[in-house]
PDB file of N, CA and C in Angstrom:
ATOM      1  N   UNK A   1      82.285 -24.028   3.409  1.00  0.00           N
ATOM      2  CA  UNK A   1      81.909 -24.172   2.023  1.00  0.00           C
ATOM      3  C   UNK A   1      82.416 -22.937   1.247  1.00  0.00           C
ATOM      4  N   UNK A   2      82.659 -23.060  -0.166  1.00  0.00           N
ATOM      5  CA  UNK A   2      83.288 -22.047  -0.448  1.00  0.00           C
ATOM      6  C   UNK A   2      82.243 -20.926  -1.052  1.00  0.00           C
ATOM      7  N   UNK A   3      80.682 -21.194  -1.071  1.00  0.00           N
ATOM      8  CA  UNK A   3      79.999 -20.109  -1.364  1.00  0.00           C
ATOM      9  C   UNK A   3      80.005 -19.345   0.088  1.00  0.00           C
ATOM     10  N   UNK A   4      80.012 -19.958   1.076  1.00  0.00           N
ATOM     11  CA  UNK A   4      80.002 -19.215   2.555  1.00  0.00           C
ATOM     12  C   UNK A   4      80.897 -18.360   2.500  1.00  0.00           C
ATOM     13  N   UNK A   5      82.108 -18.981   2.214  1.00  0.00           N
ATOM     14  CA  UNK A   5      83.383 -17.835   2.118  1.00  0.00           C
ATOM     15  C   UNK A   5      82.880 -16.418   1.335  1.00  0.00           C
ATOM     16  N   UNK A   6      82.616 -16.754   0.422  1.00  0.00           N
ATOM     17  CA  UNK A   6      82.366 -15.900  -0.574  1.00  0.00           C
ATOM     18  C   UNK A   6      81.531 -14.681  -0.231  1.00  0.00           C
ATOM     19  N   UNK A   7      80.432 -14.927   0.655  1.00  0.00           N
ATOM     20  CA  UNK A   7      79.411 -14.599   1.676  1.00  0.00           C
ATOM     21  C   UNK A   7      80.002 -13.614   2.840  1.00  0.00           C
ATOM     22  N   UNK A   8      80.871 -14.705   3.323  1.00  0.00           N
ATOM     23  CA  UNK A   8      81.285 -13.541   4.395  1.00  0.00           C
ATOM     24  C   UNK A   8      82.464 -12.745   3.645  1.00  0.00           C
ATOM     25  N   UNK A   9      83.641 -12.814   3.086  1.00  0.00           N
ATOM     26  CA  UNK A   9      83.961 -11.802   2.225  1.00  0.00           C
ATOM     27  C   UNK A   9      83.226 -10.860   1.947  1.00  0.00           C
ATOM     28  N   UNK A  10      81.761 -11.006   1.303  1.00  0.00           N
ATOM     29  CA  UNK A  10      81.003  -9.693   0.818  1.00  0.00           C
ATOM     30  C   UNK A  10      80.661  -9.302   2.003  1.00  0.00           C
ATOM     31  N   UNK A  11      80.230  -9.702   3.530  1.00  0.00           N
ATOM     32  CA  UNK A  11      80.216  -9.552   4.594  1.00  0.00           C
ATOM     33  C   UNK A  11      80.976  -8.136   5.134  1.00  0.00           C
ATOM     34  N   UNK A  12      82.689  -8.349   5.052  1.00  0.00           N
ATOM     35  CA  UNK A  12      83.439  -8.174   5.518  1.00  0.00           C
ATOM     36  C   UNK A  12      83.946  -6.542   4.661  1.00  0.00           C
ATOM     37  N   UNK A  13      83.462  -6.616   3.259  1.00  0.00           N
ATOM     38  CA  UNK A  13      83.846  -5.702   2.807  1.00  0.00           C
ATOM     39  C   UNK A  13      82.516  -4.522   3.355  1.00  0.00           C
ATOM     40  N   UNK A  14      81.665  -4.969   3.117  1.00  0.00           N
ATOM     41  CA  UNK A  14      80.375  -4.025   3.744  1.00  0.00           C
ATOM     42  C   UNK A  14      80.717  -3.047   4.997  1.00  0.00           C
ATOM     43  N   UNK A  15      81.685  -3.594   5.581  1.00  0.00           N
ATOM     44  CA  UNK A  15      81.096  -3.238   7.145  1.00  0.00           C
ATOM     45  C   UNK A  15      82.928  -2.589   7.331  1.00  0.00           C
ATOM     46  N   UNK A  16      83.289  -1.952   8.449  1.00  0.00           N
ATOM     47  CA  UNK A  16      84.951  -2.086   9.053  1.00  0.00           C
ATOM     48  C   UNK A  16      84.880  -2.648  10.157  1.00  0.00           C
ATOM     49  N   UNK A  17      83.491  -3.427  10.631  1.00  0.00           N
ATOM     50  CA  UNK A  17      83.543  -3.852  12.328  1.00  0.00           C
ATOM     51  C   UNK A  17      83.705  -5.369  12.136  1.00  0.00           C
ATOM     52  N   UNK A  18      84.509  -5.735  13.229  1.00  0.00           N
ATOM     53  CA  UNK A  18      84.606  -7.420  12.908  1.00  0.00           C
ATOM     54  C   UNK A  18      83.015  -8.096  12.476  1.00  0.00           C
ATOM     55  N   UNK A  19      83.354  -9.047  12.013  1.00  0.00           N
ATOM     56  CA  UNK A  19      82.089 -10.017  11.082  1.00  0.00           C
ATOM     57  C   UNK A  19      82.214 -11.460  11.491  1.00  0.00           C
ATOM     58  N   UNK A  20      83.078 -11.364  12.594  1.00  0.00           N
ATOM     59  CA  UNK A  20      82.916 -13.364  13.431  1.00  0.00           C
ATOM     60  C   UNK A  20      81.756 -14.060  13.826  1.00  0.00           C
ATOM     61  N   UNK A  21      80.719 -12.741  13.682  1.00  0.00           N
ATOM     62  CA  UNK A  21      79.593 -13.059  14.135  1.00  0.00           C
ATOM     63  C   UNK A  21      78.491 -13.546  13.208  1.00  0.00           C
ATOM     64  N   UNK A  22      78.638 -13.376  12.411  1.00  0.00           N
ATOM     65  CA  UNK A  22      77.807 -13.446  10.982  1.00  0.00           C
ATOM     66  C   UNK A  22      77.627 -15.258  11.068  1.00  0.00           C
ATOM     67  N   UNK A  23      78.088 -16.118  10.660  1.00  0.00           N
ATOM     68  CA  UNK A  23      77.501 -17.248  10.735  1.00  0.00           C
ATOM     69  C   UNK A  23      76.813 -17.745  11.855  1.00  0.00           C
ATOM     70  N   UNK A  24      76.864 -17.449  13.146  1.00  0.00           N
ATOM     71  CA  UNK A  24      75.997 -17.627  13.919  1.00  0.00           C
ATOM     72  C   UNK A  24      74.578 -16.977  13.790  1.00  0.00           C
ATOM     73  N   UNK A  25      74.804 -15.752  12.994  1.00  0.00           N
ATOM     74  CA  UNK A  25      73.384 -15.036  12.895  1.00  0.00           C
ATOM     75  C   UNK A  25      72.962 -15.827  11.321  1.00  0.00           C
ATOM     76  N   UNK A  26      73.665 -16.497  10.701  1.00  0.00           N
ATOM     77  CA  UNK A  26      72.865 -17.315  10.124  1.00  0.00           C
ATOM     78  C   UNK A  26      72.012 -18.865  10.628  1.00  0.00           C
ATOM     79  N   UNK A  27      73.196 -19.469  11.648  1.00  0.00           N
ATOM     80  CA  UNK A  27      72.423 -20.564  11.443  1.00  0.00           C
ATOM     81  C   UNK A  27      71.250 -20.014  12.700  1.00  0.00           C
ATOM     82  N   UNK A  28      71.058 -18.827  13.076  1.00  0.00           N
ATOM     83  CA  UNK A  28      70.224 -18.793  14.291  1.00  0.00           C
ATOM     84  C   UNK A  28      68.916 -18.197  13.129  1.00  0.00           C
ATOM     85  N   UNK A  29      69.278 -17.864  11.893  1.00  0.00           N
ATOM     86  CA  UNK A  29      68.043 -17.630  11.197  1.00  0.00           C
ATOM     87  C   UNK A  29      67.632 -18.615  10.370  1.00  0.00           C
ATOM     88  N   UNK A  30      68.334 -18.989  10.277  1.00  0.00           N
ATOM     89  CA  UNK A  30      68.136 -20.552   9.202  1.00  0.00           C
ATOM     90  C   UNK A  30      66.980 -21.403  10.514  1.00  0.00           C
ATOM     91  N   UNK A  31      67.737 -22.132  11.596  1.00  0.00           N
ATOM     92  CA  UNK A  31      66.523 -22.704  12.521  1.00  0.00           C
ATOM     93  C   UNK A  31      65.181 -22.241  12.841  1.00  0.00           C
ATOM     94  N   UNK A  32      65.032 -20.677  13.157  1.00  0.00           N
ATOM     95  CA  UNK A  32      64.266 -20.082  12.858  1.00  0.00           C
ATOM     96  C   UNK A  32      63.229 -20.424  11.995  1.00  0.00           C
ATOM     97  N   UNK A  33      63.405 -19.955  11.038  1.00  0.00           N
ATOM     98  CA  UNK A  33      63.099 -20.227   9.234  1.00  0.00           C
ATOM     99  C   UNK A  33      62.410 -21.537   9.049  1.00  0.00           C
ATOM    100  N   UNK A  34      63.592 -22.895   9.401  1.00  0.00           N
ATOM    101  CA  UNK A  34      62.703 -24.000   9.552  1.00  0.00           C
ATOM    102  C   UNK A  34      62.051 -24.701  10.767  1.00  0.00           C
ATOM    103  N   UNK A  35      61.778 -23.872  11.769  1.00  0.00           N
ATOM    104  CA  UNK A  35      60.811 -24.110  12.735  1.00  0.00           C
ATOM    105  C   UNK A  35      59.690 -23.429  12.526  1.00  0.00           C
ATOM    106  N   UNK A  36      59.528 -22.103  11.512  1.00  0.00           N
ATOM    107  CA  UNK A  36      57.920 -21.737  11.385  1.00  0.00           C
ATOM    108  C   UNK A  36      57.599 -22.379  10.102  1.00  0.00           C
ATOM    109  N   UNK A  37      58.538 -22.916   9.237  1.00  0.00           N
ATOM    110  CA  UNK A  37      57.988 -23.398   8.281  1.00  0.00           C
ATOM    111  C   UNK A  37      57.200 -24.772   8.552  1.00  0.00           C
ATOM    112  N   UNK A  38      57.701 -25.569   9.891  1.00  0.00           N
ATOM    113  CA  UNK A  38      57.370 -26.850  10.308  1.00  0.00           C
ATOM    114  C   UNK A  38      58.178 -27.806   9.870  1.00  0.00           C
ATOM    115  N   UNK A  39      59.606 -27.835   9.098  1.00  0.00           N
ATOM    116  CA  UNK A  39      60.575 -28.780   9.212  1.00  0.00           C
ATOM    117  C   UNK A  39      61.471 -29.052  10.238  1.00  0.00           C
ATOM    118  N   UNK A  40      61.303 -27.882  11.139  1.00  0.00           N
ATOM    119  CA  UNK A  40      62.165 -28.393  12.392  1.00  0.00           C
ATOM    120  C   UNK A  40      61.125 -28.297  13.440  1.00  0.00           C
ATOM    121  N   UNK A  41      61.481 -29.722  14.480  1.00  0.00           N
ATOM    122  CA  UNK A  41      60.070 -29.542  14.906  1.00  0.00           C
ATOM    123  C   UNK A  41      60.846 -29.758  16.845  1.00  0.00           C
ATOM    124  N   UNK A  42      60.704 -28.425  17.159  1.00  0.00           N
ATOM    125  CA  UNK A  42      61.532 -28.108  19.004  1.00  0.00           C
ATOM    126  C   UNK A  42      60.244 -27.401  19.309  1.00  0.00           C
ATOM    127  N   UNK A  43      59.931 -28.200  20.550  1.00  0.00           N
ATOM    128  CA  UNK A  43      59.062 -27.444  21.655  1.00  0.00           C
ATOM    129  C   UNK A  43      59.887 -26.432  22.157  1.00  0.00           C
ATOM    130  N   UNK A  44      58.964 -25.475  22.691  1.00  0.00           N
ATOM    131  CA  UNK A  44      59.742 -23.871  23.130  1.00  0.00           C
ATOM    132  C   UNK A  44      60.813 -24.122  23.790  1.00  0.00           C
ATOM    133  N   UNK A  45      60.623 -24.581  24.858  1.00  0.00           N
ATOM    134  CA  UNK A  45      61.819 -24.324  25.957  1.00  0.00           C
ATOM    135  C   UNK A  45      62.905 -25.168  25.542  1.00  0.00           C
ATOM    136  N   UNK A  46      62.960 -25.925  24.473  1.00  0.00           N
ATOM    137  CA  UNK A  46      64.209 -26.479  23.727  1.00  0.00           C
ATOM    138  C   UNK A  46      64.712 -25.654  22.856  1.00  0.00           C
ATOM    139  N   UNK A  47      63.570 -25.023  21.883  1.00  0.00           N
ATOM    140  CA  UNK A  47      64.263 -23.501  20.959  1.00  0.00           C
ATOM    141  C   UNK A  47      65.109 -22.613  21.716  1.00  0.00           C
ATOM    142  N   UNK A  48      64.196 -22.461  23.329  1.00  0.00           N
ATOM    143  CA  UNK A  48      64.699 -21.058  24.058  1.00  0.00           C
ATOM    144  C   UNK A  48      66.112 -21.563  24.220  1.00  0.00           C
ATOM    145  N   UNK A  49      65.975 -23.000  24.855  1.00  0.00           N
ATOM    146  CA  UNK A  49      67.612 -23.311  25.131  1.00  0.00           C
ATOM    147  C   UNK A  49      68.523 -23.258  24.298  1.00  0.00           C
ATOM    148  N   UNK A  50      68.174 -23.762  23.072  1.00  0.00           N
ATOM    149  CA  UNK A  50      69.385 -23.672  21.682  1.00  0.00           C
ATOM    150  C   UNK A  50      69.294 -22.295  21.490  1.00  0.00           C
ATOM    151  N   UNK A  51      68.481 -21.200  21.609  1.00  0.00           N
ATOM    152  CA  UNK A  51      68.691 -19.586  21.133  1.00  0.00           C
ATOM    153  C   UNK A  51      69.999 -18.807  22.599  1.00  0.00           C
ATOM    154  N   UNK A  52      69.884 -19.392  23.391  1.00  0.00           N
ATOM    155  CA  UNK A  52      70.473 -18.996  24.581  1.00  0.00           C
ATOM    156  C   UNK A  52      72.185 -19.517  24.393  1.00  0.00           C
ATOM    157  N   UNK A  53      72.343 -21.116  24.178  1.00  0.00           N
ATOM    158  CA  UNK A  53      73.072 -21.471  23.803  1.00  0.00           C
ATOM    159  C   UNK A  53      74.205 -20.762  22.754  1.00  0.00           C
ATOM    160  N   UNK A  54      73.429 -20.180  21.609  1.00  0.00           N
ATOM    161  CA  UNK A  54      74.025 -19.642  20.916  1.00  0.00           C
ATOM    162  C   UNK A  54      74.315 -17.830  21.198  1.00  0.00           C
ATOM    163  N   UNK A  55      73.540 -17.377  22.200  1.00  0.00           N
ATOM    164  CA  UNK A  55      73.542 -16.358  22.713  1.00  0.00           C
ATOM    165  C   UNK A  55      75.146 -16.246  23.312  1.00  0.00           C
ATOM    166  N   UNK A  56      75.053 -17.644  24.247  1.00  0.00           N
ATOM    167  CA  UNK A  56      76.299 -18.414  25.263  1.00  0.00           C
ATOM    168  C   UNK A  56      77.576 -17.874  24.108  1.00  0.00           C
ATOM    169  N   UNK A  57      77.576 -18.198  22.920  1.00  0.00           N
ATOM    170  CA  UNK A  57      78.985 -18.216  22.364  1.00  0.00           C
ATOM    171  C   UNK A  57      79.284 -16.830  21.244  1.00  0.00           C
ATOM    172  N   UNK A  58      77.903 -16.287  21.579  1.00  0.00           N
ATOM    173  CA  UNK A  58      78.181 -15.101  20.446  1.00  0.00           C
ATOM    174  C   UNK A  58      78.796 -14.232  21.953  1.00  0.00           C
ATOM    175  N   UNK A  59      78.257 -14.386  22.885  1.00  0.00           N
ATOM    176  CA  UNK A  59      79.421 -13.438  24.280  1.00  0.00           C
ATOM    177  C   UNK A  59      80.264 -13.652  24.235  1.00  0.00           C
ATOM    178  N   UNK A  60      80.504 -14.825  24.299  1.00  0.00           N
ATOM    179  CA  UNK A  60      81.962 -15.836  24.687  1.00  0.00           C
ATOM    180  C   UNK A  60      83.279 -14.817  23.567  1.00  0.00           C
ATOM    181  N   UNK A  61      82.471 -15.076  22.086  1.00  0.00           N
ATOM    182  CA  UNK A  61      83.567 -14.481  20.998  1.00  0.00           C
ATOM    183  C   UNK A  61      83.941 -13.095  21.221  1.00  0.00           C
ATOM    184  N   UNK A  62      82.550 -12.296  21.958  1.00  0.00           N
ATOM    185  CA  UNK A  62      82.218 -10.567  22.044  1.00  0.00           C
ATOM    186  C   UNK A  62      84.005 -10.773  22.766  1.00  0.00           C
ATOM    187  N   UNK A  63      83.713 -11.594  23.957  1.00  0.00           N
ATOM    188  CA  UNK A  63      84.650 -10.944  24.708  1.00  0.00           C
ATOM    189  C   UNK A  63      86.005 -11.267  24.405  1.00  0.00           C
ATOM    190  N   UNK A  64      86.261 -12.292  23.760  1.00  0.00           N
ATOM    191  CA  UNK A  64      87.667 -12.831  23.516  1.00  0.00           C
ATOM    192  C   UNK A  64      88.366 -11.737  22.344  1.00  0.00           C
ATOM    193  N   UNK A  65      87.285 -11.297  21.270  1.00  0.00           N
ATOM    194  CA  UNK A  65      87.749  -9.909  20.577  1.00  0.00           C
ATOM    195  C   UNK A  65      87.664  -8.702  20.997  1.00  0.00           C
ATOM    196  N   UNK A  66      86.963  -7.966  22.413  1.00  0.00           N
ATOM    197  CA  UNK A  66      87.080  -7.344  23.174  1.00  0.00           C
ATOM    198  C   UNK A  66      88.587  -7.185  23.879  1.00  0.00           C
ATOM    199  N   UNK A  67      89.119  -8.276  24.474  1.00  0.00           N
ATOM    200  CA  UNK A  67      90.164  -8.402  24.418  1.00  0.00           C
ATOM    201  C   UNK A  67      91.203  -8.326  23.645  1.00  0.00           C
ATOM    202  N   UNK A  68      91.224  -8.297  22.780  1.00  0.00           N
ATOM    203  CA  UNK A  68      92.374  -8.044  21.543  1.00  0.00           C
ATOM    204  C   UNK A  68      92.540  -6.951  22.011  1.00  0.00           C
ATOM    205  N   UNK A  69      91.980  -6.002  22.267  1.00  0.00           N
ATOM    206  CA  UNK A  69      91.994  -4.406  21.838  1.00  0.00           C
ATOM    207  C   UNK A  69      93.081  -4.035  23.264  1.00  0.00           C
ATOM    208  N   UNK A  70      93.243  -4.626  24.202  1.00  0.00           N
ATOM    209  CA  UNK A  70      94.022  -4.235  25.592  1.00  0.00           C
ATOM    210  C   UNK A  70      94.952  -4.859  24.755  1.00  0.00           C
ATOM    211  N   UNK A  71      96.061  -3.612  25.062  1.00  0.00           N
ATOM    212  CA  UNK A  71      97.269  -3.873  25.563  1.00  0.00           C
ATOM    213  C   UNK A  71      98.272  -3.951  26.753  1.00  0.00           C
ATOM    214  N   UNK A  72      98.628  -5.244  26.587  1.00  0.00           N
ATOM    215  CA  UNK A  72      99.280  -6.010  27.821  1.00  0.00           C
ATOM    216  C   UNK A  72     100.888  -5.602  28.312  1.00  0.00           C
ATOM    217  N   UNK A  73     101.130  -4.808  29.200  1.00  0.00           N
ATOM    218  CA  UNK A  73     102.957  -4.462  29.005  1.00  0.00           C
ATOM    219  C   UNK A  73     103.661  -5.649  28.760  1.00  0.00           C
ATOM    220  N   UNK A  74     104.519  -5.431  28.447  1.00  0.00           N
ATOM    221  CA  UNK A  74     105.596  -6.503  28.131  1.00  0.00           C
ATOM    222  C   UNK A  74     106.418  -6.760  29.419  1.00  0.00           C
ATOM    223  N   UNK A  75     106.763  -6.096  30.145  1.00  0.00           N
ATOM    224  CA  UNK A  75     107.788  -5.966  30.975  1.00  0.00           C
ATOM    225  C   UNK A  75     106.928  -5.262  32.261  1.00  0.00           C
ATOM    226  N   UNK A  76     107.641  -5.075  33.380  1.00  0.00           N
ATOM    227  CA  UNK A  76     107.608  -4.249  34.486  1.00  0.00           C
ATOM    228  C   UNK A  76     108.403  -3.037  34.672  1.00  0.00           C
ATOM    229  N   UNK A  77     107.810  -2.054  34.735  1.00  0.00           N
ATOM    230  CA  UNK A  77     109.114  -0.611  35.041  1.00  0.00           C
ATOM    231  C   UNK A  77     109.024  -0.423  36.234  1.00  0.00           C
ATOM    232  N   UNK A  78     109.974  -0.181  36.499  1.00  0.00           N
ATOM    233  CA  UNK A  78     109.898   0.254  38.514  1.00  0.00           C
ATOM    234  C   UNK A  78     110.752   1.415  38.230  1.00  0.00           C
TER     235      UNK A  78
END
């Protein structure tokens, strides 16, 4: 959506550390939000699983941009 954009832009200028992470820490506060309000309605160990889940892919990204940072030789020197 283009207010999201807009969002993480102001995101992005805030900070110099990557910000890939930022919509996951929204929709993990947004569910939040509407499970104590009582519009979303997950017994625990279904919350725990969807909070884990999303735990699952905020690593997943840690490490795939962790990786950026190695550099790979191009070639072999002997």
């Amino acid at each position: 959506m283009p207010s999201e954009a807009e969002q993480l832009a102001a995101v992005d200028l805030l900070t110099n550390h990557e910000t890939t992470w930022t919509p996951m820490l929204w929709v993990h506060d947004l569910i939040g939000k509407e499970r104590q309000s009582g519009r979303l309605q997950l017994e625990p160990p279904v919350f725990a699983n969807l909070v884990s889940s999303f735990e699952y892919i905020y690593n997943c990204n840690r490490k795939i941009f962790n990786h950026g940072w190695v550099n790979f030789p191009l070639g072999i020197v002997l």
